[in-house]
C-alpha atoms as a PDB file:
ATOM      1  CA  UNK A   1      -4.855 -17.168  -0.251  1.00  0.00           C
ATOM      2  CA  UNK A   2      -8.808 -16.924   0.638  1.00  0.00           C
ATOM      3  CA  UNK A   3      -9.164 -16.710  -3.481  1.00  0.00           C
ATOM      4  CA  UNK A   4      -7.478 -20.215  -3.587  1.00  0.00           C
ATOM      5  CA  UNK A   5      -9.508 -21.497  -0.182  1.00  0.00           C
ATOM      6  CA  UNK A   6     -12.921 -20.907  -1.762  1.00  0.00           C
ATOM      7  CA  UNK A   7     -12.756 -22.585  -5.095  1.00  0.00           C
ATOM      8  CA  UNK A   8     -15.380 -25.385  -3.772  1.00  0.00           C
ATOM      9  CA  UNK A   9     -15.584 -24.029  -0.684  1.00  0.00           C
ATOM     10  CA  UNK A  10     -17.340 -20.827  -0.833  1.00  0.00           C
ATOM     11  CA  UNK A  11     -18.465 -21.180   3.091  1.00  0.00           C
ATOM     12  CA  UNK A  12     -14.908 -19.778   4.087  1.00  0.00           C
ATOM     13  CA  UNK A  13     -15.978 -16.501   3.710  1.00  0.00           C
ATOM     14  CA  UNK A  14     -18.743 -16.689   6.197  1.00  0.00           C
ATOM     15  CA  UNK A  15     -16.282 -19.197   8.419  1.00  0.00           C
ATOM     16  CA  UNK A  16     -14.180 -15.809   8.466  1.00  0.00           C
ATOM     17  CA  UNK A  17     -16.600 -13.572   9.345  1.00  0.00           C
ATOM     18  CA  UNK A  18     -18.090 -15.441  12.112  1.00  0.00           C
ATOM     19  CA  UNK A  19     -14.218 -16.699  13.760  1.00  0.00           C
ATOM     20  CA  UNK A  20     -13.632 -12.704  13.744  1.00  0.00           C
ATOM     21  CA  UNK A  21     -16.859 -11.630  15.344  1.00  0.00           C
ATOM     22  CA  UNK A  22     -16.924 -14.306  18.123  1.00  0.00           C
ATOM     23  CA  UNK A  23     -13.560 -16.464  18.069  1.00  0.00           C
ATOM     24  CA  UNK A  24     -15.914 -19.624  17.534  1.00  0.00           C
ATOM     25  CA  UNK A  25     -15.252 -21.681  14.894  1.00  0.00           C
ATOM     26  CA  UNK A  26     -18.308 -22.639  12.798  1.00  0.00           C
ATOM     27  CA  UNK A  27     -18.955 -26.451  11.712  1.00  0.00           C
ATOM     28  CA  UNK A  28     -18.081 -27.899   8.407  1.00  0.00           C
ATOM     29  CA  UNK A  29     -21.158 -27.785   5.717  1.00  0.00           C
ATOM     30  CA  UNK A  30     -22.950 -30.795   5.671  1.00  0.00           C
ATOM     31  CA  UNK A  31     -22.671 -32.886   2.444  1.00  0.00           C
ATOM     32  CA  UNK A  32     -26.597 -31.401   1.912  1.00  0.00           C
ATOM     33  CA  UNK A  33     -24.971 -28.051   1.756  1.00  0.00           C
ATOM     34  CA  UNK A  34     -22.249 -28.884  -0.613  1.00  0.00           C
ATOM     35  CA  UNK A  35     -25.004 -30.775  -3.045  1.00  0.00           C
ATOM     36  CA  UNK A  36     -26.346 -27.913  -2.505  1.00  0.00           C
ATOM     37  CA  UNK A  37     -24.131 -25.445  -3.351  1.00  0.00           C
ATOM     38  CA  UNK A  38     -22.789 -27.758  -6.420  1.00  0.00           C
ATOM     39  CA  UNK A  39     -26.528 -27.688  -8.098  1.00  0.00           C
ATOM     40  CA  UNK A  40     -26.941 -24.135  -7.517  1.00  0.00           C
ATOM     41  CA  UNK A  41     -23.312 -23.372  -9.361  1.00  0.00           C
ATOM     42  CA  UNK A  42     -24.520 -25.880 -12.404  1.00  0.00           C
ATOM     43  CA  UNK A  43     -27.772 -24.169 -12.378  1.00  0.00           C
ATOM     44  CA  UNK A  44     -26.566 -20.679 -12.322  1.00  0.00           C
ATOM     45  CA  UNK A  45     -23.861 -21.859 -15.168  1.00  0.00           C
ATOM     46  CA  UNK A  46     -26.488 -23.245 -17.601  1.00  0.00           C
ATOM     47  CA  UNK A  47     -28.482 -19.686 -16.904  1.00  0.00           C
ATOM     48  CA  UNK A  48     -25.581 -17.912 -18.092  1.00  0.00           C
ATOM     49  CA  UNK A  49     -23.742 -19.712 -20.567  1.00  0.00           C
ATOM     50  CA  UNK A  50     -26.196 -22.325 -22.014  1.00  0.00           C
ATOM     51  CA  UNK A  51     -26.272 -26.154 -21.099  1.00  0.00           C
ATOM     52  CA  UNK A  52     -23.315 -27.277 -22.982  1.00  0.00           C
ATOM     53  CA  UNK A  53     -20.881 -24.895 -21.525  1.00  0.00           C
ATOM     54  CA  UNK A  54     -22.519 -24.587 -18.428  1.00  0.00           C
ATOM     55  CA  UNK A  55     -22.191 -28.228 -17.749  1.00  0.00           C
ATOM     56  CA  UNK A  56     -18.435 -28.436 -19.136  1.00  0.00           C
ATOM     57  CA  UNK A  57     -17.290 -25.473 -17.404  1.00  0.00           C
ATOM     58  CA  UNK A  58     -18.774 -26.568 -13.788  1.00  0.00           C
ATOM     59  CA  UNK A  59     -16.815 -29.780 -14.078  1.00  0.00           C
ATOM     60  CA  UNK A  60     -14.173 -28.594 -12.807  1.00  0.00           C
ATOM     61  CA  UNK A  61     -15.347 -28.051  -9.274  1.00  0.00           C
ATOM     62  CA  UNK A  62     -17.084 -30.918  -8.345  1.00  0.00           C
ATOM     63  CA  UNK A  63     -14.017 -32.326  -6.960  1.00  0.00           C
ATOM     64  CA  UNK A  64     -13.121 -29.241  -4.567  1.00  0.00           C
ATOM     65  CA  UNK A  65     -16.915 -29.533  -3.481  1.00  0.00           C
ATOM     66  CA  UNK A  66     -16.711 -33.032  -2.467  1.00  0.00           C
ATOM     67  CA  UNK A  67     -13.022 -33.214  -1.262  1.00  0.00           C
ATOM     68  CA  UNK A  68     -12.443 -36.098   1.778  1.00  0.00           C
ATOM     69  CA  UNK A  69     -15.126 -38.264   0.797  1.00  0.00           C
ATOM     70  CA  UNK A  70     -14.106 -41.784   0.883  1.00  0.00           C
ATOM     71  CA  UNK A  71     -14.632 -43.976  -2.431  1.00  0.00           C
ATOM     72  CA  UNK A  72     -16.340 -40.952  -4.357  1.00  0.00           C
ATOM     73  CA  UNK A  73     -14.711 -41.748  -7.388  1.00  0.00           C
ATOM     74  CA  UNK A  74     -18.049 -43.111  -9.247  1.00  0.00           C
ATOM     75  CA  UNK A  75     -19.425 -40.300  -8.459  1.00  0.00           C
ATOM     76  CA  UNK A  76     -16.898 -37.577  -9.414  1.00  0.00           C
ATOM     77  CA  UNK A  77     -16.680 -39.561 -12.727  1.00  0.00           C
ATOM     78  CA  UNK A  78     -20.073 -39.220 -13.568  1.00  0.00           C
ATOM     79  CA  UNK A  79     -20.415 -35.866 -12.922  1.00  0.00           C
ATOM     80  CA  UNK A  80     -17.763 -35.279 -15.104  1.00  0.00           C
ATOM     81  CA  UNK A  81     -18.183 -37.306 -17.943  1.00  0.00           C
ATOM     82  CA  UNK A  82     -21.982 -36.446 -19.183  1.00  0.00           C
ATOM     83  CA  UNK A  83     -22.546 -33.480 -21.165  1.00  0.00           C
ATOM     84  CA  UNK A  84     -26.503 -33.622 -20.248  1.00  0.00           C
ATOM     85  CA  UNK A  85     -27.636 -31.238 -17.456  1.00  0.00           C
ATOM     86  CA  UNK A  86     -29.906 -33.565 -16.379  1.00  0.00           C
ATOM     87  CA  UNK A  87     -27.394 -36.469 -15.607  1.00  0.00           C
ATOM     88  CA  UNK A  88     -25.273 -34.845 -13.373  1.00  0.00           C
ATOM     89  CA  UNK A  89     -28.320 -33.423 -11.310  1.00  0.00           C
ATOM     90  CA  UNK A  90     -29.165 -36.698 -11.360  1.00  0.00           C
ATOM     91  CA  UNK A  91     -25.717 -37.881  -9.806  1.00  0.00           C
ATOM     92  CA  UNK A  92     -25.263 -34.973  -7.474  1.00  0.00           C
ATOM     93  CA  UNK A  93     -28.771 -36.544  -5.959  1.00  0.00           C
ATOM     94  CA  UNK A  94     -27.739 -39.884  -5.543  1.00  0.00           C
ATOM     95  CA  UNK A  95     -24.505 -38.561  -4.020  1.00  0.00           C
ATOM     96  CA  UNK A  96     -27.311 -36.812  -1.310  1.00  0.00           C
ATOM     97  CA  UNK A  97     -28.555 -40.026  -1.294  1.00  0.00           C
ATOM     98  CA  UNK A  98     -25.306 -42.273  -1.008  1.00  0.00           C
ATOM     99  CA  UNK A  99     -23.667 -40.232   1.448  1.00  0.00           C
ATOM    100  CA  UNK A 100     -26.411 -39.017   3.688  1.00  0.00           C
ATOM    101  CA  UNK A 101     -24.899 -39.384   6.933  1.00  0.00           C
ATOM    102  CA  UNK A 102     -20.867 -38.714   5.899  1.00  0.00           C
ATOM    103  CA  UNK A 103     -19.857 -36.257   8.802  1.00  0.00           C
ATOM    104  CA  UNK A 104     -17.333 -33.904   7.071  1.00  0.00           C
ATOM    105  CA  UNK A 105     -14.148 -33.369  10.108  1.00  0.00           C
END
């Protein structure tokens, strides 16, 4: 069941860790951290498997990464729609940009 909770939301495991050491729960990650963590994944992708199949094969996530944000369809769809690195880097910033001050509940 954790397997299934981090797919685009790898802060559960640290969420764990720190509920078990203090009985505190820890706040969501800020939309910075999921950009964040969505570049990094694309970046690490491209380093492994090349651009093309980097970029296809991260597509997947995006929309586990930015689950609960209102009207983020234009986003989601461009990040999943161009095949050039450099596009969806370039969408995952204006969705930094966009949604600056979305408070994740």
């Amino acid at each position: 069941m954790i397997g299934r909770a981090a797919i685009g939301y790898p802060w559960i495991f640290n969420e764990i860790k720190h509920f078990f050491e203090t009985g505190e729960h820890l706040p969501a990650p800020t939309l910075a951290d999921r950009v964040e963590a969505a570049r990094n994944h694309l970046t690490w992708a491209i380093e492994w498997k090349g651009e093309k199949l980097g970029v296809f094969e991260t597509r997947r996530h995006y929309t586990n990464y930015f689950k609960g944000i209102p009207n983020f369809k234009e986003y989601r769809t461009k990040m999943v729609s161009n095949d050039d690195a450099k596009d969806v880097f370039a969408a995952l910033d204006e969705v930094k940009e966009v949604y600056a001050g979305y408070d994740f509940v």
